[in-house]
PDB file of N, CA and C in Angstrom:
ATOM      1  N   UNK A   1       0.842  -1.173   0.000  1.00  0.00           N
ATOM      2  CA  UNK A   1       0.000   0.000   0.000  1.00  0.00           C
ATOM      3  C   UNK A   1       0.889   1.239   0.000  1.00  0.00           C
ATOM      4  N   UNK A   2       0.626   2.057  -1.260  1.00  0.00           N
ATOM      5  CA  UNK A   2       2.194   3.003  -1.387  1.00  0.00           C
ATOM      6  C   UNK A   2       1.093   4.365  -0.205  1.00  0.00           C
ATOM      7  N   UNK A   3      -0.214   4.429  -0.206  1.00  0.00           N
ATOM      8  CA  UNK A   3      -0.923   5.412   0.494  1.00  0.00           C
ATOM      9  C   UNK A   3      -0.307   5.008   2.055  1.00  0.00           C
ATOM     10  N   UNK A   4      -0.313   3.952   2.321  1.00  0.00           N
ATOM     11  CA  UNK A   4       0.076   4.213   4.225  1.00  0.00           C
ATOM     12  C   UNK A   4       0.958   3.291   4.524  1.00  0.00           C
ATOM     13  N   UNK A   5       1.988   3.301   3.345  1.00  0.00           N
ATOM     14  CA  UNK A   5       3.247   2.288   3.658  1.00  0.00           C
ATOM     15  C   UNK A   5       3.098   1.011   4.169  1.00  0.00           C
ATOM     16  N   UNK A   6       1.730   0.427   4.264  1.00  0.00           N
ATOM     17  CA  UNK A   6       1.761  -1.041   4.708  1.00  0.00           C
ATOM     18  C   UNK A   6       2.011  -2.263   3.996  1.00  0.00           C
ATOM     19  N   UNK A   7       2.170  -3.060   4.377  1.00  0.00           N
ATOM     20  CA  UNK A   7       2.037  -4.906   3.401  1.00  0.00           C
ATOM     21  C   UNK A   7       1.040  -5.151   3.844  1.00  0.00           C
ATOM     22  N   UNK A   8       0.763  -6.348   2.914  1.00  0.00           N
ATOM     23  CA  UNK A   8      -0.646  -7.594   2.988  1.00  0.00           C
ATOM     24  C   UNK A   8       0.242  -8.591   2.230  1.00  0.00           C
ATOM     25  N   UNK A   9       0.166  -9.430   2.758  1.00  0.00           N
ATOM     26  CA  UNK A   9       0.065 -10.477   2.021  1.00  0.00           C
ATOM     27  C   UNK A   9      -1.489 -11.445   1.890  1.00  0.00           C
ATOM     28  N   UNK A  10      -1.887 -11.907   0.984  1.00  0.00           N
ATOM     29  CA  UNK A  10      -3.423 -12.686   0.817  1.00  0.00           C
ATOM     30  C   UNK A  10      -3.346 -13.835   0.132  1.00  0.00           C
ATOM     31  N   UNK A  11      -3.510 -14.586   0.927  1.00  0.00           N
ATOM     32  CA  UNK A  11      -3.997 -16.324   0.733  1.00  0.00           C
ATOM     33  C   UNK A  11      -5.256 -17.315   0.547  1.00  0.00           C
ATOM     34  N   UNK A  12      -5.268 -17.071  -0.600  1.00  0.00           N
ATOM     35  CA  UNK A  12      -7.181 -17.999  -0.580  1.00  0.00           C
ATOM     36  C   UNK A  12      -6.802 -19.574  -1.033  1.00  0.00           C
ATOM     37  N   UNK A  13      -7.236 -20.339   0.097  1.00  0.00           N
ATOM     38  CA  UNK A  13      -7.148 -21.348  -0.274  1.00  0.00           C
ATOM     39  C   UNK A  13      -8.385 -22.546  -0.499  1.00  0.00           C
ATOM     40  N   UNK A  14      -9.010 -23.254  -1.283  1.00  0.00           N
ATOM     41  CA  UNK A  14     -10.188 -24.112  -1.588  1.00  0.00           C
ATOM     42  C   UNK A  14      -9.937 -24.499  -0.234  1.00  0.00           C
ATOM     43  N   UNK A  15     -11.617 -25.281  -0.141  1.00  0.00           N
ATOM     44  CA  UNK A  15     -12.054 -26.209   1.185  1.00  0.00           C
ATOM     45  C   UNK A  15     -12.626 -27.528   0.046  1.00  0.00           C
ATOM     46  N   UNK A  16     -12.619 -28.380   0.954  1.00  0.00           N
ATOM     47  CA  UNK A  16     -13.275 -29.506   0.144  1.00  0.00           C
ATOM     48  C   UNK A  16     -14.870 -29.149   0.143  1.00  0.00           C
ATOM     49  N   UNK A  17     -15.395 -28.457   0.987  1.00  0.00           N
ATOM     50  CA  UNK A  17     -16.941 -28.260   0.750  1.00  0.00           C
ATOM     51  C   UNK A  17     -17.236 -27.377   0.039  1.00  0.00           C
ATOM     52  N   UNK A  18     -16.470 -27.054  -0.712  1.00  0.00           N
ATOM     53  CA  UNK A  18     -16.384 -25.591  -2.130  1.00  0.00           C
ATOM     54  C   UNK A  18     -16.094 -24.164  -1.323  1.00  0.00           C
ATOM     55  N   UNK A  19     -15.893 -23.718  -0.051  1.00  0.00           N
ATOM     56  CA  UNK A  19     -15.852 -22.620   0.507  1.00  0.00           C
ATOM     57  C   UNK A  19     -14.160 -22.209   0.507  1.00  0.00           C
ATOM     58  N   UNK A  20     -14.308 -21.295   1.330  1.00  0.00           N
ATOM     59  CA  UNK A  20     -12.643 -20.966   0.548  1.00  0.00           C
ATOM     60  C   UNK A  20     -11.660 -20.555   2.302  1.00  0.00           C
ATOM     61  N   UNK A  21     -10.734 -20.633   3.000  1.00  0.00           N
ATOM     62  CA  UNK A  21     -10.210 -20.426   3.848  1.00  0.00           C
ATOM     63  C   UNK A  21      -9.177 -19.239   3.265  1.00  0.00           C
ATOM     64  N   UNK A  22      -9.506 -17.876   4.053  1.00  0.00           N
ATOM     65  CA  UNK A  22      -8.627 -16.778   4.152  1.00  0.00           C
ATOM     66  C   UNK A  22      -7.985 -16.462   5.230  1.00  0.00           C
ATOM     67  N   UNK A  23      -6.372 -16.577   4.427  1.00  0.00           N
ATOM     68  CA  UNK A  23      -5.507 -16.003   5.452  1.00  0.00           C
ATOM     69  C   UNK A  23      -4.603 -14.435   5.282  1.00  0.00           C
ATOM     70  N   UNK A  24      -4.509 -13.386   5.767  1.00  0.00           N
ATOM     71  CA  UNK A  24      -4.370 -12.113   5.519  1.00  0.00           C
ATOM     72  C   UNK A  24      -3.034 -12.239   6.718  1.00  0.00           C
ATOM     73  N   UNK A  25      -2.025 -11.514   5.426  1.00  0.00           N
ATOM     74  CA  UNK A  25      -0.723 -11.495   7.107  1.00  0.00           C
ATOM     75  C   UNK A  25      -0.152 -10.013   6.508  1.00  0.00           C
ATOM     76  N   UNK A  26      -0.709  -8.975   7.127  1.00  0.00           N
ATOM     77  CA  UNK A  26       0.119  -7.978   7.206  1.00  0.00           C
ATOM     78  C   UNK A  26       0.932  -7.205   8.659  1.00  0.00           C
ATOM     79  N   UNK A  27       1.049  -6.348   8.300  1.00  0.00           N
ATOM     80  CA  UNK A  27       1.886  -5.040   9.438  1.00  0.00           C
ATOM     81  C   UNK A  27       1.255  -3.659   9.729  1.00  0.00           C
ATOM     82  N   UNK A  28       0.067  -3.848   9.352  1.00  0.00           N
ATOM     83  CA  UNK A  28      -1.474  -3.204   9.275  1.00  0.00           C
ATOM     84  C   UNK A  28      -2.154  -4.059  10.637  1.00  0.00           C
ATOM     85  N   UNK A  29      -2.525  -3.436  11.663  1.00  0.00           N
ATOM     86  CA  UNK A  29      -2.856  -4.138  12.666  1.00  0.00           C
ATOM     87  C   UNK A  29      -4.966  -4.316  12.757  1.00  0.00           C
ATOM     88  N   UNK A  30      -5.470  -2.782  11.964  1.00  0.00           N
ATOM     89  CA  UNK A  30      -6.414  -2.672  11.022  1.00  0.00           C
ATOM     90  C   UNK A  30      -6.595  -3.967   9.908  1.00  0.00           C
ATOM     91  N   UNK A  31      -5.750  -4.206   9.237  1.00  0.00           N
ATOM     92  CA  UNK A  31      -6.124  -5.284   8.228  1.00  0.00           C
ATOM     93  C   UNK A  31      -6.064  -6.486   8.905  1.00  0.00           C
ATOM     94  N   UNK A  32      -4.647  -6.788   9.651  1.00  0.00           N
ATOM     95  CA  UNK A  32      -4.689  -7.998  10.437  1.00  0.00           C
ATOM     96  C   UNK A  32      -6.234  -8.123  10.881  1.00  0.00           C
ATOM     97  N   UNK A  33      -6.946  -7.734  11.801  1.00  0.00           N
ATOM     98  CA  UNK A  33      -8.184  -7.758  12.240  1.00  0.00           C
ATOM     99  C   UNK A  33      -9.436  -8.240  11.048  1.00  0.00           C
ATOM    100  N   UNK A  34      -8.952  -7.119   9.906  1.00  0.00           N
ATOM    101  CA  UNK A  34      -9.993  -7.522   8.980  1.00  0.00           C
ATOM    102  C   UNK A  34      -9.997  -9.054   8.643  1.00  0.00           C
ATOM    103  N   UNK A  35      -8.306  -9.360   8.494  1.00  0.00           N
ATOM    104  CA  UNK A  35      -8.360 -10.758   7.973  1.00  0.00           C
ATOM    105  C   UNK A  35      -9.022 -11.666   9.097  1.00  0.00           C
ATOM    106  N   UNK A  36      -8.757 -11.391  10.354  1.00  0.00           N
ATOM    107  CA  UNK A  36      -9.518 -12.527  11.853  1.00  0.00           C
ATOM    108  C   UNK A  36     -10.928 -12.457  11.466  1.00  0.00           C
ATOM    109  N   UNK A  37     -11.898 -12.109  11.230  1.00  0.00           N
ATOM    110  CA  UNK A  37     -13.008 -11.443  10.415  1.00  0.00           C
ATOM    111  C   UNK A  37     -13.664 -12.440   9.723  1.00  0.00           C
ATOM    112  N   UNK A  38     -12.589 -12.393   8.462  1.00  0.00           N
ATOM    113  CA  UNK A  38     -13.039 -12.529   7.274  1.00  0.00           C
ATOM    114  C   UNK A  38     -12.097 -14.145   6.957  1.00  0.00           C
ATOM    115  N   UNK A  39     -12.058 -14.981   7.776  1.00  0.00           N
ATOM    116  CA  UNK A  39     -11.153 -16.179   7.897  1.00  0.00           C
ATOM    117  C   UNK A  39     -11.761 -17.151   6.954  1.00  0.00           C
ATOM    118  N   UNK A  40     -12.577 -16.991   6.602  1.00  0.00           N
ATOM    119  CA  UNK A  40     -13.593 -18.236   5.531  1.00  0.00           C
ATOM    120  C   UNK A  40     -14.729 -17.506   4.620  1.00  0.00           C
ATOM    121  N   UNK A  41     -14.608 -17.827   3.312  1.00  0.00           N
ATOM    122  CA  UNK A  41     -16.049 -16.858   2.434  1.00  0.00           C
ATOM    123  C   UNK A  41     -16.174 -17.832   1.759  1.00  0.00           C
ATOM    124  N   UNK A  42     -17.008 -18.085   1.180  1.00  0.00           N
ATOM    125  CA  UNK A  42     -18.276 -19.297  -0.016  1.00  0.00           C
ATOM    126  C   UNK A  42     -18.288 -18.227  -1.283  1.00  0.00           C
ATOM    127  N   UNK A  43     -17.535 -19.070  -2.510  1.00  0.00           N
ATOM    128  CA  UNK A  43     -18.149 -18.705  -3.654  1.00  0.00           C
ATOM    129  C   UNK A  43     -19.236 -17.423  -3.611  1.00  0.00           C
ATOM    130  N   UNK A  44     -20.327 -17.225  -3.223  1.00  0.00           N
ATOM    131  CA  UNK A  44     -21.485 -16.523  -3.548  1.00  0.00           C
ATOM    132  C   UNK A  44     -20.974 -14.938  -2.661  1.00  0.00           C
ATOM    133  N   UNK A  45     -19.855 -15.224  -2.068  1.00  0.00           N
ATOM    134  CA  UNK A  45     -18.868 -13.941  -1.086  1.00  0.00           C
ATOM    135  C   UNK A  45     -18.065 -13.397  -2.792  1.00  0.00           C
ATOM    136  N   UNK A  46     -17.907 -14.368  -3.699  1.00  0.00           N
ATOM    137  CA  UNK A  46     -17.013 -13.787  -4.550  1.00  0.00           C
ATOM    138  C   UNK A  46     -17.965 -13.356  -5.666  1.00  0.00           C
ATOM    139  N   UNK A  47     -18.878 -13.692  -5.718  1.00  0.00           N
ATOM    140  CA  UNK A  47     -19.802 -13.322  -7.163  1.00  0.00           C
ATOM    141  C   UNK A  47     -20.575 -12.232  -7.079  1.00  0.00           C
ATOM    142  N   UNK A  48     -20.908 -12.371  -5.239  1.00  0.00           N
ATOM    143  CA  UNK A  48     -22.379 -11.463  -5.106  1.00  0.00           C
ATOM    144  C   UNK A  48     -21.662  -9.863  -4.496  1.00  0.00           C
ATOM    145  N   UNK A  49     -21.293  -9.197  -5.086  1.00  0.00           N
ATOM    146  CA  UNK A  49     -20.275  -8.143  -4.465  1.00  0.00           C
ATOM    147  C   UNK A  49     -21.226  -7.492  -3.441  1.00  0.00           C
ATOM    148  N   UNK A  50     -22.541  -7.632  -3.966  1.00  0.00           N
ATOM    149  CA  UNK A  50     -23.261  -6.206  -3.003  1.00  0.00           C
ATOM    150  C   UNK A  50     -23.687  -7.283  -1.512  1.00  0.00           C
ATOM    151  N   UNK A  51     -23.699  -8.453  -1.253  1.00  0.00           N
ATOM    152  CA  UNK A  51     -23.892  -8.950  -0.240  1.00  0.00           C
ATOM    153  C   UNK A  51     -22.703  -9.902   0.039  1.00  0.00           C
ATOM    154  N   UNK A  52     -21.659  -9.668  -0.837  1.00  0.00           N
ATOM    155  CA  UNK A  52     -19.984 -10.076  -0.011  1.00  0.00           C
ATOM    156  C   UNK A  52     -19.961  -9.746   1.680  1.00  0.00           C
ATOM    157  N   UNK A  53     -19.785 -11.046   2.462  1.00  0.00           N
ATOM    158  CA  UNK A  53     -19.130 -10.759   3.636  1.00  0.00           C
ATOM    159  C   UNK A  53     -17.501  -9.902   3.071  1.00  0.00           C
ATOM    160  N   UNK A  54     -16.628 -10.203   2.104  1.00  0.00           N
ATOM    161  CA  UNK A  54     -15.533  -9.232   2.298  1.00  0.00           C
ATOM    162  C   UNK A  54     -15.788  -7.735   2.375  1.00  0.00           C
ATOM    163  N   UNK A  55     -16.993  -7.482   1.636  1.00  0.00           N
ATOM    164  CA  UNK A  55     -17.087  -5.932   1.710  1.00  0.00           C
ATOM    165  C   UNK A  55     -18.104  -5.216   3.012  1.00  0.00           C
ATOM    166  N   UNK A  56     -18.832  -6.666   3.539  1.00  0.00           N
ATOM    167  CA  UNK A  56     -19.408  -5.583   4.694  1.00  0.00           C
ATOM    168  C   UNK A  56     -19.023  -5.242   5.907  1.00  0.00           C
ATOM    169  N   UNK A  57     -20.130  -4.124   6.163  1.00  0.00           N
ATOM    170  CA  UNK A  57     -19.061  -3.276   7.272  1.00  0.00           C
ATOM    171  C   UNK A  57     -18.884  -3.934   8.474  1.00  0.00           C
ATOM    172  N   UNK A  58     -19.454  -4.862   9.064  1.00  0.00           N
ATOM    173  CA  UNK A  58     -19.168  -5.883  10.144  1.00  0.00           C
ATOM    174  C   UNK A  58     -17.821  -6.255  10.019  1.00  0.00           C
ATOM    175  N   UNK A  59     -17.259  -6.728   8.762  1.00  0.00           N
ATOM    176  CA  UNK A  59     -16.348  -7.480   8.493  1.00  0.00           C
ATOM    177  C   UNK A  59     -15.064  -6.633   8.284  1.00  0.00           C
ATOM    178  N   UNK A  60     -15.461  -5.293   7.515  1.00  0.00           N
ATOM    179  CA  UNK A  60     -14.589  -4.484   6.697  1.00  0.00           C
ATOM    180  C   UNK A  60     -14.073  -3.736   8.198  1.00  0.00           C
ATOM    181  N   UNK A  61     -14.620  -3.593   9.220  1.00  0.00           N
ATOM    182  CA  UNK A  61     -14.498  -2.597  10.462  1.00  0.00           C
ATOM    183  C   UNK A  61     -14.157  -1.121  10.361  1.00  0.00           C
ATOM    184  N   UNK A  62     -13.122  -1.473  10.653  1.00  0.00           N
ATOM    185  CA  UNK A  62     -12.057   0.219  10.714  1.00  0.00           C
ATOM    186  C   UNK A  62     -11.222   0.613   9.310  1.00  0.00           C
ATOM    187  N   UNK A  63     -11.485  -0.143   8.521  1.00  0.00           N
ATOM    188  CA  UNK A  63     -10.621  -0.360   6.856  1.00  0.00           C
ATOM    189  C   UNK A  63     -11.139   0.707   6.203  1.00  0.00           C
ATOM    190  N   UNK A  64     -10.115   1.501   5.935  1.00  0.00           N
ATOM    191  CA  UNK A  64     -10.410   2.859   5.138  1.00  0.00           C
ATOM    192  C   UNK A  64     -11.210   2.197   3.610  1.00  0.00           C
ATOM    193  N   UNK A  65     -11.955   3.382   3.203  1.00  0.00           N
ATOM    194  CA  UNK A  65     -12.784   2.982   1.906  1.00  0.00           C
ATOM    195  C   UNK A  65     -11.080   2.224   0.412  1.00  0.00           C
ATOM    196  N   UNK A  66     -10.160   3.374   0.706  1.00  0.00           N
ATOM    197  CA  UNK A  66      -9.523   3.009  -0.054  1.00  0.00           C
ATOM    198  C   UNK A  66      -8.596   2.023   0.094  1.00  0.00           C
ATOM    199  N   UNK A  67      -8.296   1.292   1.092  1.00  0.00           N
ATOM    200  CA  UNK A  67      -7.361   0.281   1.066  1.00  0.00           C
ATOM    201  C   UNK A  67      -7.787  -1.218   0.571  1.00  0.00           C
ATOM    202  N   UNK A  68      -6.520  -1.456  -0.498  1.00  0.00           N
ATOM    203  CA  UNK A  68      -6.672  -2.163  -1.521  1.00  0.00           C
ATOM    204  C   UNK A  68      -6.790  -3.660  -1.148  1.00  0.00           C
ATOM    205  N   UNK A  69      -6.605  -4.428   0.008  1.00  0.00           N
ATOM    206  CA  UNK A  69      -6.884  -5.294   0.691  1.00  0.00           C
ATOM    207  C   UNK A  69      -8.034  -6.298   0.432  1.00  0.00           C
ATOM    208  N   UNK A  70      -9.101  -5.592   0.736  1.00  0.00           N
ATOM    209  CA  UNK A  70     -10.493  -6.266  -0.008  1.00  0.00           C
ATOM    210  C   UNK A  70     -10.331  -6.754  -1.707  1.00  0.00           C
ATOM    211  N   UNK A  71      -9.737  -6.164  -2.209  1.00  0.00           N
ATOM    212  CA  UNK A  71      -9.825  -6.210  -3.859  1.00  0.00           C
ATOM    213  C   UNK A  71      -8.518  -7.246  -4.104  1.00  0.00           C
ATOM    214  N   UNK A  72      -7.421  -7.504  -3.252  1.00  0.00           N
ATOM    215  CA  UNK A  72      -6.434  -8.503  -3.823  1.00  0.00           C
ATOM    216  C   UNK A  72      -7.519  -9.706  -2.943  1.00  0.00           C
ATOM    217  N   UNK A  73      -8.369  -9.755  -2.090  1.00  0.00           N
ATOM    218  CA  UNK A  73      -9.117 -11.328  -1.460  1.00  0.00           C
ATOM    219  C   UNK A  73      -9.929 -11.226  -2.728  1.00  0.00           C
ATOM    220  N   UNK A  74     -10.186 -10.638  -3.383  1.00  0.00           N
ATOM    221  CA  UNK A  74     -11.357 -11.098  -4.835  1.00  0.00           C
ATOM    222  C   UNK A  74     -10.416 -11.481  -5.799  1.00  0.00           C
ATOM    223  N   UNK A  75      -9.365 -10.947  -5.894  1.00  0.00           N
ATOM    224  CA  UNK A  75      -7.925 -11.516  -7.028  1.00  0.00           C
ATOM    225  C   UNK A  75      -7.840 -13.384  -6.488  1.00  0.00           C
ATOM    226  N   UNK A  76      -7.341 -13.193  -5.478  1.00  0.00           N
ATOM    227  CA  UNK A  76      -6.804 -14.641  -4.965  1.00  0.00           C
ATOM    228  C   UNK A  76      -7.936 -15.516  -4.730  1.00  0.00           C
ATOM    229  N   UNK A  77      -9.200 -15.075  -4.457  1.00  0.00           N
ATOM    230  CA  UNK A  77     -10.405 -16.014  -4.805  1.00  0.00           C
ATOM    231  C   UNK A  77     -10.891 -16.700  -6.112  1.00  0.00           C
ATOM    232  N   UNK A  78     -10.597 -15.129  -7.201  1.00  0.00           N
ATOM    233  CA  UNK A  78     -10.709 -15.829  -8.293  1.00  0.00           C
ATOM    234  C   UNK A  78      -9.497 -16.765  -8.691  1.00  0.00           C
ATOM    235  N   UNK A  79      -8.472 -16.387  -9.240  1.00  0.00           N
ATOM    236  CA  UNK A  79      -7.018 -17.409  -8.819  1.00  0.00           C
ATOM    237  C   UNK A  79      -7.814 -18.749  -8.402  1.00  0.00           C
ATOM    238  N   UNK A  80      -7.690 -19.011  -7.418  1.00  0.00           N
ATOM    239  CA  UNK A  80      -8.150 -19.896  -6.763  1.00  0.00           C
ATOM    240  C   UNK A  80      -9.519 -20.729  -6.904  1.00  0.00           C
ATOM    241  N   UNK A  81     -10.047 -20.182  -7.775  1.00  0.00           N
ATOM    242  CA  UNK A  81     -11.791 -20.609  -8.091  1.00  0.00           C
ATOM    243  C   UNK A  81     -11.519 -21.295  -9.651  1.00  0.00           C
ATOM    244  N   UNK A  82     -10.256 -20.537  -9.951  1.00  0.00           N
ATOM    245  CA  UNK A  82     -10.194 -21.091 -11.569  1.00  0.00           C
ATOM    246  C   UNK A  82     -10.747 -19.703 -12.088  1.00  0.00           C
ATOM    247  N   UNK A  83     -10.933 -18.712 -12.210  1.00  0.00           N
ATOM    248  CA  UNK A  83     -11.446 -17.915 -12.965  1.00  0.00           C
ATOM    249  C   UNK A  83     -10.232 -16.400 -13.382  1.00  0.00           C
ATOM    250  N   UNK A  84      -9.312 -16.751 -12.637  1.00  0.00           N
ATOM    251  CA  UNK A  84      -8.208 -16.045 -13.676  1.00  0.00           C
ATOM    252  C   UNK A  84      -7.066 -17.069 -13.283  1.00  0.00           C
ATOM    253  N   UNK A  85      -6.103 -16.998 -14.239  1.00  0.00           N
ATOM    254  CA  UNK A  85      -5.498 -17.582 -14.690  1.00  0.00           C
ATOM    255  C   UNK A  85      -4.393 -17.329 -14.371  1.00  0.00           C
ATOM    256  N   UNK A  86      -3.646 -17.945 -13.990  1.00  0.00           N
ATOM    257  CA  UNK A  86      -1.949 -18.117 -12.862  1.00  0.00           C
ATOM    258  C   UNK A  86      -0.982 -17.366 -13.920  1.00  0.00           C
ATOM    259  N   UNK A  87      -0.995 -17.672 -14.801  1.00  0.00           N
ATOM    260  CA  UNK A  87      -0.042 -17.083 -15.999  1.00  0.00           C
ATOM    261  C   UNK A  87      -0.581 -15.369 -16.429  1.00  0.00           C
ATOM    262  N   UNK A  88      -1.413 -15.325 -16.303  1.00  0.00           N
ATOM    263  CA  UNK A  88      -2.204 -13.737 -16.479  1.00  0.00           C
ATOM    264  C   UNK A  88      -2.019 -12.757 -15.319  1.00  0.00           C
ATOM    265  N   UNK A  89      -2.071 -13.650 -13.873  1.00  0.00           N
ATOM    266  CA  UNK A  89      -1.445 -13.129 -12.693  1.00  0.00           C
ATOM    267  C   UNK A  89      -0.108 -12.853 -12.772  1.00  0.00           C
ATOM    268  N   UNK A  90       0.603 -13.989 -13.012  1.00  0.00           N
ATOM    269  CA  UNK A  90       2.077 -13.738 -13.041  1.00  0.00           C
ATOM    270  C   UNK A  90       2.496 -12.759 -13.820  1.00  0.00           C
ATOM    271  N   UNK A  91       1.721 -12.552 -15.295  1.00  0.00           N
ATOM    272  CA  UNK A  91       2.185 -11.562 -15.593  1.00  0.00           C
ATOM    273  C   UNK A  91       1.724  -9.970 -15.615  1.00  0.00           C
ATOM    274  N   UNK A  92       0.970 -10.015 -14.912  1.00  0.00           N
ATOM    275  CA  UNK A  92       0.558  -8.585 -14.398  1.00  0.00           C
ATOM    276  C   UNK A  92       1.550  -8.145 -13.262  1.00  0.00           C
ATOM    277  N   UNK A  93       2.313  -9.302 -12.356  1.00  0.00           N
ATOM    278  CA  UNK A  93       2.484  -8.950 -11.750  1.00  0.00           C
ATOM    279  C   UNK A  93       2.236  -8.352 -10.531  1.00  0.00           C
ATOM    280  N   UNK A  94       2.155  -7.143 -10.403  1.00  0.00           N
ATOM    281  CA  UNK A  94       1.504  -6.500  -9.232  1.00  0.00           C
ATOM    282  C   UNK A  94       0.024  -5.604  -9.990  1.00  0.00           C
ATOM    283  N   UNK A  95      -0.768  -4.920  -8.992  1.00  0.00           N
ATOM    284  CA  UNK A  95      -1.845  -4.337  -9.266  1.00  0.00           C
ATOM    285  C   UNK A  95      -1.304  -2.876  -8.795  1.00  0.00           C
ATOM    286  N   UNK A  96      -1.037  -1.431  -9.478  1.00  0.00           N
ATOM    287  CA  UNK A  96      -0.790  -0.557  -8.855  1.00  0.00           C
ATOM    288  C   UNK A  96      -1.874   0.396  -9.098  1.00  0.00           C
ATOM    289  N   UNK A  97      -1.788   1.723  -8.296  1.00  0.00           N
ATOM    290  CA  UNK A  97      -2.709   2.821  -8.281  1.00  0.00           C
ATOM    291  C   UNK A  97      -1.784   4.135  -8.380  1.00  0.00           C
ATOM    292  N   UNK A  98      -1.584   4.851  -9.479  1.00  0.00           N
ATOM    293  CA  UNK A  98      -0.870   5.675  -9.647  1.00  0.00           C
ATOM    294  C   UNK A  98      -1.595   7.353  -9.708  1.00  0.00           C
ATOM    295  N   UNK A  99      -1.198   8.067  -8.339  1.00  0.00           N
ATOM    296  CA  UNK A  99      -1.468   9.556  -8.789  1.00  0.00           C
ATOM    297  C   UNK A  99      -0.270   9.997  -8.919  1.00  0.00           C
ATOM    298  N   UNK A 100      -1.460  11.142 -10.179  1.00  0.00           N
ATOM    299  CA  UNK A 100      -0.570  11.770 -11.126  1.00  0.00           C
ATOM    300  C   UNK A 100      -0.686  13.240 -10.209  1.00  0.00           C
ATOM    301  N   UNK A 101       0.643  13.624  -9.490  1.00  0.00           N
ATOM    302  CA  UNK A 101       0.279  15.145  -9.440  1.00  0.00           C
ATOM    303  C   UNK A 101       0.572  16.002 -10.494  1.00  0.00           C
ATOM    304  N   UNK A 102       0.785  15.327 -11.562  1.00  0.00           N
ATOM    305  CA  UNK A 102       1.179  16.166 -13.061  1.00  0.00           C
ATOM    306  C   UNK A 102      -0.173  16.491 -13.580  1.00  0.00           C
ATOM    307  N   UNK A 103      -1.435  15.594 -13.527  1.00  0.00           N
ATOM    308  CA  UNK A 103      -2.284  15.841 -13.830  1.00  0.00           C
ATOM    309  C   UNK A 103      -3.593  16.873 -12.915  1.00  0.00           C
ATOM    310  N   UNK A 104      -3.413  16.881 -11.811  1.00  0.00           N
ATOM    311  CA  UNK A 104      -3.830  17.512 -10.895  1.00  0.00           C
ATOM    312  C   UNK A 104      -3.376  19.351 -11.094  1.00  0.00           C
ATOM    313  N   UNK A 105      -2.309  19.512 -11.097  1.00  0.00           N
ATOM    314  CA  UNK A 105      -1.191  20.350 -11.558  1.00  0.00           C
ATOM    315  C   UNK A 105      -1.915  21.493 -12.915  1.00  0.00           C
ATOM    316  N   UNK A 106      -1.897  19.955 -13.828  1.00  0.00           N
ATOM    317  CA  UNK A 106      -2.933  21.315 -14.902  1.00  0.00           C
ATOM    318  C   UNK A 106      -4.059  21.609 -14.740  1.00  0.00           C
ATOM    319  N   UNK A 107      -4.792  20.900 -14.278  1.00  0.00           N
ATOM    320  CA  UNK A 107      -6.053  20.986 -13.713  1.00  0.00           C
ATOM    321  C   UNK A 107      -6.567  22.778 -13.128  1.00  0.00           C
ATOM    322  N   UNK A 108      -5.243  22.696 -11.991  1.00  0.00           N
ATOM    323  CA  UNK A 108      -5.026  23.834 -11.334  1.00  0.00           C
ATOM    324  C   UNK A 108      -4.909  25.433 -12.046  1.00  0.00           C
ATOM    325  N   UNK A 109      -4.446  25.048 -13.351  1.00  0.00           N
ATOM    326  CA  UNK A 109      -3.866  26.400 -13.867  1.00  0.00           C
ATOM    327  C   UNK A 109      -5.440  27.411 -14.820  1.00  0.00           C
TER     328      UNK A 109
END
């Protein structure tokens, strides 16, 4: 997280009953929590965004709107569900969020 200097790391791993076991290990003591939370989600957590346990506020707690956390557990779910593809990950690489104060800048003038 280049906004508040933290890590995440995110782990979705299958269950044999189709549900999925999440493990969240950051240096974010905020996210740590989110991940104690949010330790197990079912398929219908990854499809149904507007009634995702990852996104509600029970679950989400103290997690600023913008921290990117919630959105890499929908990466590694899908990963993990079969619905993107290990080689498409690998080569994206990372997911970044870039402000431009160059663009802000003209904005201004």
């Amino acid at each position: 997280m280049n906004a508040c200097e933290k890590s995440a790391k995110v782990t979705v791993s299958m269950r044999e009953d189709g549900d999925m076991d999440v493990l969240i290990e950051s240096d974010c003591d905020i996210v740590r929590a989110y991940g104690e939370r949010l330790s197990r989600i079912s398929p219908e957590d990854v499809y149904g965004f507007e009634r995702s346990r990852i996104n509600s506020d029970e679950i989400r707690g103290n997690l600023t709107p913008n921290c990117i956390v919630p959105n890499a557990v929908y990466n590694a779910a899908f990963l993990e569900m079969g619905l993107l593809t290990r080689s498409l990950a690998k080569k994206s690489h990372d997911n970044r969020v870039i402000l431009d104060d160059k663009a802000n800048e003209q904005k201004d003038r």
